[in-house]
Protein backbone atom coordinates (compact mmCIF):
# COMPACT_ATOMS: atom_id res chain seq x y z
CA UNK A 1 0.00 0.00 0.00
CA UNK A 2 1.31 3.46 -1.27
CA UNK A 3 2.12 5.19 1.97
CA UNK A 4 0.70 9.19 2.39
CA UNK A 5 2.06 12.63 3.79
CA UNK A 6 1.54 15.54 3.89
CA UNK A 7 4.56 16.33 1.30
CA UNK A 8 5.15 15.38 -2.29
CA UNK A 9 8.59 16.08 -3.52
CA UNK A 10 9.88 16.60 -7.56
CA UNK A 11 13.71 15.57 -8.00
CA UNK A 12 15.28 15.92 -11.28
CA UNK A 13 18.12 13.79 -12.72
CA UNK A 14 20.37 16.61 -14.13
CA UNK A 15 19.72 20.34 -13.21
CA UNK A 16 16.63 21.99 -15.61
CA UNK A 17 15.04 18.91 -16.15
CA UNK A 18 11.88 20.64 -15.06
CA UNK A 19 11.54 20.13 -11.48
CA UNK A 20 10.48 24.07 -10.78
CA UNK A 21 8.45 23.98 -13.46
CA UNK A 22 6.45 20.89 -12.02
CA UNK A 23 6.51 21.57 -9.01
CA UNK A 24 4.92 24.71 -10.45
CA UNK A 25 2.17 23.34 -12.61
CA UNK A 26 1.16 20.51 -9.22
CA UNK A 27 0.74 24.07 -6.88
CA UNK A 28 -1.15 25.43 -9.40
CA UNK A 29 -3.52 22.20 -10.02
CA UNK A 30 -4.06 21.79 -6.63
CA UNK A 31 -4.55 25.37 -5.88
CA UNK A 32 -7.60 25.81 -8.02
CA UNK A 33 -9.13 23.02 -6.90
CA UNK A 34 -9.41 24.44 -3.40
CA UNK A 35 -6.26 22.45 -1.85
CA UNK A 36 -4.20 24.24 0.44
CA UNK A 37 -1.02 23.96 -0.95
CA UNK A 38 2.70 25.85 -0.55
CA UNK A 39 5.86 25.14 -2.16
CA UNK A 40 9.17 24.39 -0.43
CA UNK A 41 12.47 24.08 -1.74
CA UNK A 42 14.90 23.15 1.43
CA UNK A 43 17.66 24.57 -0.50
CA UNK A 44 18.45 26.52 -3.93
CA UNK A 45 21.78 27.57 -5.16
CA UNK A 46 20.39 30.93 -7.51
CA UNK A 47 21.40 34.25 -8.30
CA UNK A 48 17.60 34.93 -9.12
CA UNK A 49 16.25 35.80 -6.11
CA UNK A 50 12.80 37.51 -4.51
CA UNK A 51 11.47 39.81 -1.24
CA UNK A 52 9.18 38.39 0.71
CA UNK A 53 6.82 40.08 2.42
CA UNK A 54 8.27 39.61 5.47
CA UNK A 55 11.74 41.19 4.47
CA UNK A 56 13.58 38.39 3.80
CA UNK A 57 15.09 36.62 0.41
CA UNK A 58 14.44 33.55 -1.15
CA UNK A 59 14.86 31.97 -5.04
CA UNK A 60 12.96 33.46 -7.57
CA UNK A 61 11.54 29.89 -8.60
CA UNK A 62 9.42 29.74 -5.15
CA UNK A 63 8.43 33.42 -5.60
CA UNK A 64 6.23 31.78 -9.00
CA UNK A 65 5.43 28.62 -7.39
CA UNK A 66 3.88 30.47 -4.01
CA UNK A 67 1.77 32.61 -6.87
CA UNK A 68 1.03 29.22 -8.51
CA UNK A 69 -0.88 28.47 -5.28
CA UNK A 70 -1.96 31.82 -4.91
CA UNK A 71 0.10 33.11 -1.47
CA UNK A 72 2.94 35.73 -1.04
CA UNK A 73 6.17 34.32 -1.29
CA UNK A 74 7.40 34.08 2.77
CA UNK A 75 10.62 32.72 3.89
CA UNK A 76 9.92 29.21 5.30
CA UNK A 77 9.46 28.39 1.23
CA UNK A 78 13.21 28.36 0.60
CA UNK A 79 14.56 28.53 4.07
CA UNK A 80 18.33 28.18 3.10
CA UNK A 81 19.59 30.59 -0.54
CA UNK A 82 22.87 30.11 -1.47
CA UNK A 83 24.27 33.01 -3.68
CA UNK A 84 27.95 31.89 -5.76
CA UNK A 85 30.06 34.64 -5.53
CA UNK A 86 33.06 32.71 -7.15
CA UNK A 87 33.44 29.39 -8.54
CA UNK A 88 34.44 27.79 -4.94
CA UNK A 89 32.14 30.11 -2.61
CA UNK A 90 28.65 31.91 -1.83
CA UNK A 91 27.02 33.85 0.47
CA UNK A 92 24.19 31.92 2.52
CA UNK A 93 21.01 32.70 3.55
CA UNK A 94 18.93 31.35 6.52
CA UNK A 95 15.67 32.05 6.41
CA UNK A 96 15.52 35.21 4.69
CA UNK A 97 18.53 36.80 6.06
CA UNK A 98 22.17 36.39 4.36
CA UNK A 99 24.42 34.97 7.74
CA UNK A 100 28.09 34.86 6.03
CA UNK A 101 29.83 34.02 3.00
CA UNK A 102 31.70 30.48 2.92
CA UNK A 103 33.15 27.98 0.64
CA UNK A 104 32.39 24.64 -0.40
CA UNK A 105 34.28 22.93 1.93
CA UNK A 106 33.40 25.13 4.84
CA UNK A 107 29.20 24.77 3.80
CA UNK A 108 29.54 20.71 3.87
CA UNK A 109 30.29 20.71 7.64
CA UNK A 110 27.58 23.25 8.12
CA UNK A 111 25.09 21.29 6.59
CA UNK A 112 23.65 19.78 9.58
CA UNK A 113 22.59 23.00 11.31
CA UNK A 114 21.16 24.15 7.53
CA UNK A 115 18.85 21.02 8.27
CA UNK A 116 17.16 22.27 11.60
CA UNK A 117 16.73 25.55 9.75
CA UNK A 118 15.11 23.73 6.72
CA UNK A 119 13.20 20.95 9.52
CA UNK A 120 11.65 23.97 11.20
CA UNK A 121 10.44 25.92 7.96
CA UNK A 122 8.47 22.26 7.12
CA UNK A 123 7.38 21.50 10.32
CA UNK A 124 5.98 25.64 10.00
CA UNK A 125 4.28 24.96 6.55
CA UNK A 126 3.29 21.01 7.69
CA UNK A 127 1.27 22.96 10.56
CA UNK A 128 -0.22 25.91 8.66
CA UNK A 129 -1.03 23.89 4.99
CA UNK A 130 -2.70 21.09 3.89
CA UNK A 131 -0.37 19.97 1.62
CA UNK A 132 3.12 20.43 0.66
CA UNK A 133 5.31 20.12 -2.83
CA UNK A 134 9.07 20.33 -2.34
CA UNK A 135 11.50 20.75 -5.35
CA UNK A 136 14.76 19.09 -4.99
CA UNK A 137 17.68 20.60 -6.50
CA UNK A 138 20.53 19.42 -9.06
CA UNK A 139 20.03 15.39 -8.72
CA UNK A 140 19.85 13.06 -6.06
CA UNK A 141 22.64 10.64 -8.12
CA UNK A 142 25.73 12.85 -7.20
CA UNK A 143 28.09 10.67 -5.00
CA UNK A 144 30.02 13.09 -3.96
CA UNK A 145 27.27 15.08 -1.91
CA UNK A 146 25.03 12.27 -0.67
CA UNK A 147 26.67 12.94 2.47
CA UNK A 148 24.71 15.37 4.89
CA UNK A 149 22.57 16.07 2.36
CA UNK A 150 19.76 18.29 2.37
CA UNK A 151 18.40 19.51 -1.23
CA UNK A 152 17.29 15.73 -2.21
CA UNK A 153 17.10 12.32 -0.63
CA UNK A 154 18.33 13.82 2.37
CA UNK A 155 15.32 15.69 3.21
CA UNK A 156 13.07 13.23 1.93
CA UNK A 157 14.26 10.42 4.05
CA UNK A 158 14.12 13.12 7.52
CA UNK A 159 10.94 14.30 6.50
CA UNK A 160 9.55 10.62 5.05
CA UNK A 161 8.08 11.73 1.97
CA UNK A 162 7.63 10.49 -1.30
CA UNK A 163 9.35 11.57 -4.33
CA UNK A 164 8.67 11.94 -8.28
CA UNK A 165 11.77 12.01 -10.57
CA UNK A 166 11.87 13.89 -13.86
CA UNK A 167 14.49 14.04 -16.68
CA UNK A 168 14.03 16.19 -19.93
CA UNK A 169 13.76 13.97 -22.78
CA UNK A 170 14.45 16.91 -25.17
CA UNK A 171 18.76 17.12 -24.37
CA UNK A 172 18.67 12.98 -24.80
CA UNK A 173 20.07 10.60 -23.10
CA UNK A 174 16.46 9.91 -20.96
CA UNK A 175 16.36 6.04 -20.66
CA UNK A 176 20.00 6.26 -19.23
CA UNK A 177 19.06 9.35 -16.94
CA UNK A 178 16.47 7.80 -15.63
CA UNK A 179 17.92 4.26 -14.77
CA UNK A 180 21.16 5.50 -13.83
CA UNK A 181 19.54 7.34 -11.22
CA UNK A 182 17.33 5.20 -10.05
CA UNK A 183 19.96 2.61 -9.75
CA UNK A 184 22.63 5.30 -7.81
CA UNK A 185 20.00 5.59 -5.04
CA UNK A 186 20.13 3.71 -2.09
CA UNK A 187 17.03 1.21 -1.49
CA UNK A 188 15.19 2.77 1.27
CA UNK A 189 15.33 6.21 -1.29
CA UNK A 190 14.20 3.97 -4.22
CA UNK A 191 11.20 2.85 -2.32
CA UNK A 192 10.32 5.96 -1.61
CA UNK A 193 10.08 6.63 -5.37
CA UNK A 194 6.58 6.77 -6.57
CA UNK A 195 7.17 7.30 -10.96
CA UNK A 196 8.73 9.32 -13.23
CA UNK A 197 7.56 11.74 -15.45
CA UNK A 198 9.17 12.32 -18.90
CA UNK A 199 9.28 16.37 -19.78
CA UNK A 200 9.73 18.31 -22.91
CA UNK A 201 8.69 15.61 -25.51
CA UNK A 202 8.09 16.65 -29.28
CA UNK A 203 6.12 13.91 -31.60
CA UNK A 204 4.04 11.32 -31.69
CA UNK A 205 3.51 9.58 -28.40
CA UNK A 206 2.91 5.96 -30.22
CA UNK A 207 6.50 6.14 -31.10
CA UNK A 208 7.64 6.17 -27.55
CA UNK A 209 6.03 3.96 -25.95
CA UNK A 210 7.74 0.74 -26.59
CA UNK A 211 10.95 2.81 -24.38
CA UNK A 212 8.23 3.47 -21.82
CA UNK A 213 7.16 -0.10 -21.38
CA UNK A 214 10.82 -1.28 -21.33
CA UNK A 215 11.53 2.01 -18.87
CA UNK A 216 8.53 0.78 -16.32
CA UNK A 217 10.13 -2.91 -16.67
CA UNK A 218 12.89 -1.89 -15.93
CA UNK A 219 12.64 -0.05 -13.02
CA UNK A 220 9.75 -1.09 -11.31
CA UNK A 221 8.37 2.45 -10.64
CA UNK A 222 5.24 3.77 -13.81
CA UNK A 223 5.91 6.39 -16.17
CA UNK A 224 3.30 9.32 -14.19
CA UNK A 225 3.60 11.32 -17.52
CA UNK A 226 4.92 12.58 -20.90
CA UNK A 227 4.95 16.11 -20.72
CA UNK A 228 5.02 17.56 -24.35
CA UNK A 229 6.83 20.40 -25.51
CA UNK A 230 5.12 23.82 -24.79
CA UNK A 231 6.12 25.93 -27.60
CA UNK A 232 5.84 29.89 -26.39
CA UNK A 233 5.68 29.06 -22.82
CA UNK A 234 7.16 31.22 -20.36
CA UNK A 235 8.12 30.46 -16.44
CA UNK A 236 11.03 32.84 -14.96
CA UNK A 237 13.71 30.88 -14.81
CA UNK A 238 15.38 29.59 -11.14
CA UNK A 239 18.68 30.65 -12.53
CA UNK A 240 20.02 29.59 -15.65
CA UNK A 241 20.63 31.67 -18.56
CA UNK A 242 20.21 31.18 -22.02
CA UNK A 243 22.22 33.06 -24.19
CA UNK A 244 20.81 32.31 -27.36
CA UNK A 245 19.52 34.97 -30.04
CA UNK A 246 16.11 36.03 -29.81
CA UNK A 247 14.86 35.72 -33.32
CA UNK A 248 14.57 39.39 -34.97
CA UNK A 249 11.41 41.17 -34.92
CA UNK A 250 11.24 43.29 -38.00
CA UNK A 251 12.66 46.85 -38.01
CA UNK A 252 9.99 49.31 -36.15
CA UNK A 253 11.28 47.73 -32.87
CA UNK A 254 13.72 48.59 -30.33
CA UNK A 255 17.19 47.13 -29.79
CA UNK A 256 18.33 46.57 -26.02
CA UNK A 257 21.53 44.38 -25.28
CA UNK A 258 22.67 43.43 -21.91
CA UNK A 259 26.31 41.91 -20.82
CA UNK A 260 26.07 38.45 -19.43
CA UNK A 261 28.07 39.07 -16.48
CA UNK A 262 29.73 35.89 -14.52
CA UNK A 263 27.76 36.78 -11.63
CA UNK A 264 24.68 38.57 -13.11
CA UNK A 265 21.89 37.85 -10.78
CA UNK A 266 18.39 38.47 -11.39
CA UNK A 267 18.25 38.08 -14.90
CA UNK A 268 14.19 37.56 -14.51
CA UNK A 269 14.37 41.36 -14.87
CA UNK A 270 14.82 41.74 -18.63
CA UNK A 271 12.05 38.69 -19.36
CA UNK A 272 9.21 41.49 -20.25
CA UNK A 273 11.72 43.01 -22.58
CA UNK A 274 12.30 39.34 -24.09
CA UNK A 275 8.67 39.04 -24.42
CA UNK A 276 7.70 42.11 -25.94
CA UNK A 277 7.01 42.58 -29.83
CA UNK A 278 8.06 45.67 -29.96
CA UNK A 279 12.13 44.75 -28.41
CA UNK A 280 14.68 43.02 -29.78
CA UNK A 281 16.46 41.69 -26.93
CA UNK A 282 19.96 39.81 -26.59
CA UNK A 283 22.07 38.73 -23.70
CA UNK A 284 25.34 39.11 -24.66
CA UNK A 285 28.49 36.59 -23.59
CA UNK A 286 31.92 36.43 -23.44
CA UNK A 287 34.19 36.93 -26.36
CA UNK A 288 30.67 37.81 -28.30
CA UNK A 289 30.91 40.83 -31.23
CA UNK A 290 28.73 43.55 -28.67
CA UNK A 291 26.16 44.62 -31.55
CA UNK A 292 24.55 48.22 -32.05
CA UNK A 293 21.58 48.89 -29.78
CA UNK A 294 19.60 51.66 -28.44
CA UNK A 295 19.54 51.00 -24.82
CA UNK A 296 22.36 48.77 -22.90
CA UNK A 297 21.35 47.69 -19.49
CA UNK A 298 24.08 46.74 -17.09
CA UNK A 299 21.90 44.29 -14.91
CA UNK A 300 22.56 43.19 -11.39
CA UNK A 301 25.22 41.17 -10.17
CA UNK A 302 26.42 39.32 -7.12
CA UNK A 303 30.11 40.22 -7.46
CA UNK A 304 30.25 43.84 -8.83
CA UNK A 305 33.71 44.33 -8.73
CA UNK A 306 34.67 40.98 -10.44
CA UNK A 307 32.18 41.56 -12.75
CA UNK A 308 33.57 45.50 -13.39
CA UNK A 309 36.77 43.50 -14.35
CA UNK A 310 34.83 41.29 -16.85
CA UNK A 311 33.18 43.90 -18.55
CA UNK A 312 36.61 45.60 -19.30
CA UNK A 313 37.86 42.01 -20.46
CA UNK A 314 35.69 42.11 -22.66
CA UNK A 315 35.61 45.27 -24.24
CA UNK A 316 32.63 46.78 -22.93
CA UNK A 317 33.84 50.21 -21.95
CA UNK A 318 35.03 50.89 -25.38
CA UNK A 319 31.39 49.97 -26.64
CA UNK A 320 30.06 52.32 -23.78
CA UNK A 321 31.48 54.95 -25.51
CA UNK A 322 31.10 54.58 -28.90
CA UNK A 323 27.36 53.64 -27.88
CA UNK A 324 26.63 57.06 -25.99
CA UNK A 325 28.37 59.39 -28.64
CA UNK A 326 26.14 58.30 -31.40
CA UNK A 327 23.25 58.51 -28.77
CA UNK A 328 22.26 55.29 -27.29
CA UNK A 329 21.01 55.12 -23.92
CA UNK A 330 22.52 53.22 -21.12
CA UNK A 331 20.76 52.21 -17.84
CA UNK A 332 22.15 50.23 -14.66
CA UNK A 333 19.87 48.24 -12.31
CA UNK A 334 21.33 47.23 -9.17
CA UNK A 335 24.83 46.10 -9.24
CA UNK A 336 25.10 47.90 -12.91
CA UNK A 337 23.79 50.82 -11.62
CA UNK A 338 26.71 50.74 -8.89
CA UNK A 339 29.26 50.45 -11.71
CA UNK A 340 28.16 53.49 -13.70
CA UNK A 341 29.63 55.85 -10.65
CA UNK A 342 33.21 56.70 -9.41
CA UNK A 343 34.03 53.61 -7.62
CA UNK A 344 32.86 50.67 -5.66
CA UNK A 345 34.22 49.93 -2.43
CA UNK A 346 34.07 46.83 -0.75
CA UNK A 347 35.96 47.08 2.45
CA UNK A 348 34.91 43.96 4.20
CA UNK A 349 35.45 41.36 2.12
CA UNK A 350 31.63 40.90 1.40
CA UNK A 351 32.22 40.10 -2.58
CA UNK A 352 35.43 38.92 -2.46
CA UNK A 353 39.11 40.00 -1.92
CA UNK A 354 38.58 43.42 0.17
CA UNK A 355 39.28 46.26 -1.95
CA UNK A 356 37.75 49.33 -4.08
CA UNK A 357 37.54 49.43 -8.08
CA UNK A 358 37.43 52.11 -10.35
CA UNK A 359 33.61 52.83 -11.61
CA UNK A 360 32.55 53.12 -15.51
CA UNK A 361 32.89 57.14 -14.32
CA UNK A 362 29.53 57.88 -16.37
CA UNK A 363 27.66 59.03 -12.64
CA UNK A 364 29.24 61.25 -10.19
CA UNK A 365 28.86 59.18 -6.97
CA UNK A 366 30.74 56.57 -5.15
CA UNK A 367 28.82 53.01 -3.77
CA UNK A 368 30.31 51.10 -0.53
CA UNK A 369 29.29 47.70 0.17
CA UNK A 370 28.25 47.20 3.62
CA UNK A 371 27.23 43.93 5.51
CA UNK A 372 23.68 44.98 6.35
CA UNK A 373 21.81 44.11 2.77
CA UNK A 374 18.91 45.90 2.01
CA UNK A 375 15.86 43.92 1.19
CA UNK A 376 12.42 45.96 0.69
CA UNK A 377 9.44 45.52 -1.88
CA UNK A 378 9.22 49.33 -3.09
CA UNK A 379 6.33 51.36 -5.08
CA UNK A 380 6.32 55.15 -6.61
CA UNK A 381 6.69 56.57 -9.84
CA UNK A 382 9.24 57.85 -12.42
CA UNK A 383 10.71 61.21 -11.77
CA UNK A 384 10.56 62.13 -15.46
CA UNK A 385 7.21 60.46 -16.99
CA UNK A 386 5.40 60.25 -13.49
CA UNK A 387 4.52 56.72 -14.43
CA UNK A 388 3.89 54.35 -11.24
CA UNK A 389 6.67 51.68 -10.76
CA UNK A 390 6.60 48.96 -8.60
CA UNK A 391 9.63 46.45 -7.59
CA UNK A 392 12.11 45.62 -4.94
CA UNK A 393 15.54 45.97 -3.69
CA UNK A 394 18.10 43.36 -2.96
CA UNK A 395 21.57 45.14 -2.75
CA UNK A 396 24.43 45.74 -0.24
CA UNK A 397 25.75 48.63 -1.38
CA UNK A 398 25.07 52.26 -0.10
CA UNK A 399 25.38 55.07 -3.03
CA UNK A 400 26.46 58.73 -2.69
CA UNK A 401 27.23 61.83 -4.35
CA UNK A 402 26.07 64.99 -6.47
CA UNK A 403 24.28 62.56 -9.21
CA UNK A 404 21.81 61.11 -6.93
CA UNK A 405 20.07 65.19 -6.64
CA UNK A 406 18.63 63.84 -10.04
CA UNK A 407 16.86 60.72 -8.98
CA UNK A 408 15.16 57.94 -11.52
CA UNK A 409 12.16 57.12 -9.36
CA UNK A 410 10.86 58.90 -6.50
CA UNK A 411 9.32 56.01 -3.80
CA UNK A 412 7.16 56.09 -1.20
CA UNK A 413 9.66 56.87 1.20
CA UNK A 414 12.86 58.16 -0.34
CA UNK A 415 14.17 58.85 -3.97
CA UNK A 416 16.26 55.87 -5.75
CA UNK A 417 18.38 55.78 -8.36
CA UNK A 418 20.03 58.99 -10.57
CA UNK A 419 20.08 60.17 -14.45
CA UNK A 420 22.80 62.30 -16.25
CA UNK A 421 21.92 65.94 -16.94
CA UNK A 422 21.97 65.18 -20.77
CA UNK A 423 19.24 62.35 -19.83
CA UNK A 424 21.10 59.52 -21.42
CA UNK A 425 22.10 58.01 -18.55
CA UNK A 426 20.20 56.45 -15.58
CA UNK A 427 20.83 53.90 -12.70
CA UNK A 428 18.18 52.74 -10.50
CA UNK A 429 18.27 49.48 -7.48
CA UNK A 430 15.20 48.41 -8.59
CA UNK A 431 14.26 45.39 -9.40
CA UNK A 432 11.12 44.40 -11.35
CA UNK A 433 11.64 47.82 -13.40
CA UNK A 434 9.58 46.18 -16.46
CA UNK A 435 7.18 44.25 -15.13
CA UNK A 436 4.37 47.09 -14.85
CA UNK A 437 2.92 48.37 -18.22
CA UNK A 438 3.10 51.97 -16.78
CA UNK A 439 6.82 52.14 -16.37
CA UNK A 440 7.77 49.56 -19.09
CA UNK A 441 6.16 51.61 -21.28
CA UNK A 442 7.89 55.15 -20.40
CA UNK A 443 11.62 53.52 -20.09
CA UNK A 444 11.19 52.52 -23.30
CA UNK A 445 9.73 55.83 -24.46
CA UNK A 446 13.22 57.09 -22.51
CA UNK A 447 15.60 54.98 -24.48
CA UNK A 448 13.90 56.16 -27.96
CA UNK A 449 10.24 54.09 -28.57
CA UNK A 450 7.66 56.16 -29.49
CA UNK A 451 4.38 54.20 -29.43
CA UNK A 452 4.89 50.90 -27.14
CA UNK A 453 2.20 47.92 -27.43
CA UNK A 454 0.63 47.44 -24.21
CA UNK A 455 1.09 44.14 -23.28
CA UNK A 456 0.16 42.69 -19.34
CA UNK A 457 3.11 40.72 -18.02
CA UNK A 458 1.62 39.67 -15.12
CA UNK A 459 -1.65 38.36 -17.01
CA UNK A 460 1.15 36.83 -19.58
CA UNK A 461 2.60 35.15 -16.18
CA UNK A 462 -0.76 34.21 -15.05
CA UNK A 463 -2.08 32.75 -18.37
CA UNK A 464 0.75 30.88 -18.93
CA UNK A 465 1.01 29.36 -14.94
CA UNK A 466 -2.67 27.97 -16.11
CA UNK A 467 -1.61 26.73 -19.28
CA UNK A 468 1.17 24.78 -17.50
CA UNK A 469 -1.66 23.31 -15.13
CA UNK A 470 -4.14 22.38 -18.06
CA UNK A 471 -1.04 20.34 -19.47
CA UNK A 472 -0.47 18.00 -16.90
CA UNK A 473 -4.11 17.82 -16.09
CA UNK A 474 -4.35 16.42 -19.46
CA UNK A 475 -0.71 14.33 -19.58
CA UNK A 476 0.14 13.62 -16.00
CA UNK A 477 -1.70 10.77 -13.99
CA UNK A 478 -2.74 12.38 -11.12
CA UNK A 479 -4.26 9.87 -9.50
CA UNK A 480 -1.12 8.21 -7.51
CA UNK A 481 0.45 11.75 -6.65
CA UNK A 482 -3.54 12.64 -4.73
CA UNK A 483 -3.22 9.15 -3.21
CA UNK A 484 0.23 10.19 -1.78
CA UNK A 485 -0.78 12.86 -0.43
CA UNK A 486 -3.71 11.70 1.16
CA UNK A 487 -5.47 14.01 -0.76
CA UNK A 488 -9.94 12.96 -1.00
CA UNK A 489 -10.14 12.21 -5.03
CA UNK A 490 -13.86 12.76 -4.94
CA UNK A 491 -12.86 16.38 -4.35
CA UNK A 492 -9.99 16.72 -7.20
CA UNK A 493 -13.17 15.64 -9.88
């Protein structure tokens, strides 16, 4: 007999095999049926990241998923962040609140008193919701951090839940994902195994389902699901980046281009831009030709001084320049905006080697980085169109000097940001600058677009959240995941 709980968890076998974007699509099934259901990720290694309510941070992927089940995103969702700062360390975050920076080594042995924080945040959501669905992280297969872990098995095994693993059929290579998975885990963790679902199939179905029969003989556990391949379908990402071209849009549109810094972190910012008709958007790498473009963004980044260096490696400055003089408009959010002043100062260590760096010089003000981190959900309105904008802050830099008398936005509270007299210039620390029509339209207005399309992001973000749930309504066998979760079917009908 298939045992119940309160908790359902996703696991993936490689990284962006879907897991958030289940996970997503379950909240959102359950949700409108009237289930009480929260997501919970014990612990996510992103540089995408959200304010909660409550003032703290957590990954941007639980920030959807909580508005897949209709609740603000709150801490106990993702009660341990880890932000990479370099390739060997990151800054972690206990519920909400960034504690220290360490490195890999140094975060194994501290693993164990991670786990009471994550224990507590479940036991908190366990008590308050009627049902939970956790997202595992990476894969449960990797040998070398089975030990103390947390993010997979781990947590499944202290909280005794059962678990659903996913693999993306579309990079190939499923069958072996799948099995060789299965097969790394340890029994107790394979019992615990319920199915797999298959994601991000294109074709026809018939054609795969003499590998499904052989999959299900082989390891004993039923294919839940073959998820097709949603063409147009848009979830913020949890943290990867994908650098390819965005096909061009014909030539009344707008060209915006944005560095892909090592350490950019929320990226999610420039997905309205990526979306819109009207813009023809392009991250762009390392050792990439920079194209022409009206507006360059500098976006956020968890390492601003590293990432200062990388922009000079790779000839950005230069492009700056030659960008401005024939009139192009430049905006910073965030860490970009702290790189368009004098200098950023980081006397503590918090990003790395202690130090200060020369600034891009195109503001007149200097940023320090300072171990309190500011983390509010902000409204106002533009200084120069008086259009409302609404966003948050996640930065630990103070900014000051003459260019901040000329602010961006003025808040509710306190001005943010700064623009160059000769208006082509403008830093802000907001995040989530695009995501209202008001204020999308008017910074693109700014940076040279006369008549913008209105489009709703957040009914785009909506509409496709629903569209995710009518899929695996339709593709996914609900029936055993309800039955795990003790869930009444006569009420899912």
């Amino acid at each position: 007999m298939l045992k119940t709980n309160k908790t359902l968890m996703v696991q993936g076998t490689t990284s962006d095999a879907g897991k958030s974007v289940l996970v997503t699509g379950i909240c959102r099934v359950l949700a409108r049926r009237g289930v009480r259901v929260v997501p919970f990720k014990a612990q996510n290694m992103a540089l995408n990241s959200a304010v909660t309510a409550d003032g703290g941070e957590i990954g941007r992927a639980q920030a959807v998923q909580a508005q897949a089940c209709y609740l603000e995103p709150h801490i106990d969702m993702n009660p341990v962040l880890l932000k990479p700062n370099s390739d060997t360390g990151a800054q972690v975050i206990i519920h909400g609140k960034a504690l220290t920076e360490m490195d890999a080594k140094t975060y194994h042995g501290y693993k164990a008193t991670a786990m009471k924080a994550v224990l507590e945040s479940h036991q908190r959501l366990s008590d308050s919701y009627q049902t939970i669905i956790a997202e595992g992280a990476g894969s449960p297969a990797e040998i070398n951090l089975r030990q103390n872990d947390i993010a997979n098995m781990g947590f499944a095994e202290a909280v005794d839940c059962p678990v659903i693993i996913i693999a993306d059929i579309d990079r190939g290579g499923v069958f072996a994902h799948i099995v060789g998975t299965i097969e790394l885990l340890a029994p107790s963790e394979r019992q615990r195994v319920i199915g797999v679902v298959i994601n991000r199939f294109r074709g026809d179905i018939a054609l795969l389902q003499s590998g499904l029969d052989w999959l299900e003989s082989r390891i004993g556990k039923p294919v839940l699901g073959v998820l097709p391949y949603l063409h147009g379908f848009h979830l913020e990402a949890e943290d990867a980046l994908k650098l390819e071209q965005v096909e061009s849009k014909g030539d009344d549109v707008i060209k915006v281009i944005v560095p892909a810094l090592s350490r950019i972190s929320n990226h999610t910012d420039f997905d309205a831009l990526r979306l819109h008709p009207q813009v023809d958007f392009a991250f762009v790498g390392p050792n990439q030709a920079i194209p022409r473009a009206d507006l360059i963004i500098l976006p956020g980044s968890k390492s601003v001084r590293s990432d200062l260096a990388w922009l000079h490696k790779n000839g950005w400055p230069q492009a700056i320049n030659h960008h401005l003089r024939y009139g192009g408009k430049l905006l910073g959010i965030c860490g970009g905006y702290q790189m368009l002043g004098q200098s950023v100062a980081d006397p503590l260590g918090l990003e790395g080697k202690a130090g200060s760096s020369d600034g891009l010089g195109y503001l007149d003000m200097h940023t320090v980085l300072e171990a309190e981190k500011q983390l509010k959900r902000v409204k106002g309105h533009l200084v120069f169109d008086h259009a409302e904008v609404e966003g948050y802050e996640i930065h630990a830099g103070l900014s000051a000097g003459p260019a901040l008398s000329r602010p961006l936005a003025q808040l509710t509270d306190y001005p943010d940001g700064a623009v160059s007299e000769d208006n082509q210039i403008a830093g802000t620390y907001l995040h989530g600058l695009f995501d209202r029509n008001e204020s999308f339209a008017a910074l693109l207005k700014w940076a040279g677009l006369q008549k913008v399309e209105k489009i709703d992001y957040q009914a785009r973000r909506e509409a496709d959240i629903d569209r995710l749930a009518d899929v695996l309504e339709k593709h996914l066998d609900m029936k055993p995941l309800l039955a795990a979760l003790n869930l009444d079917l006569t009420s899912m009908n």
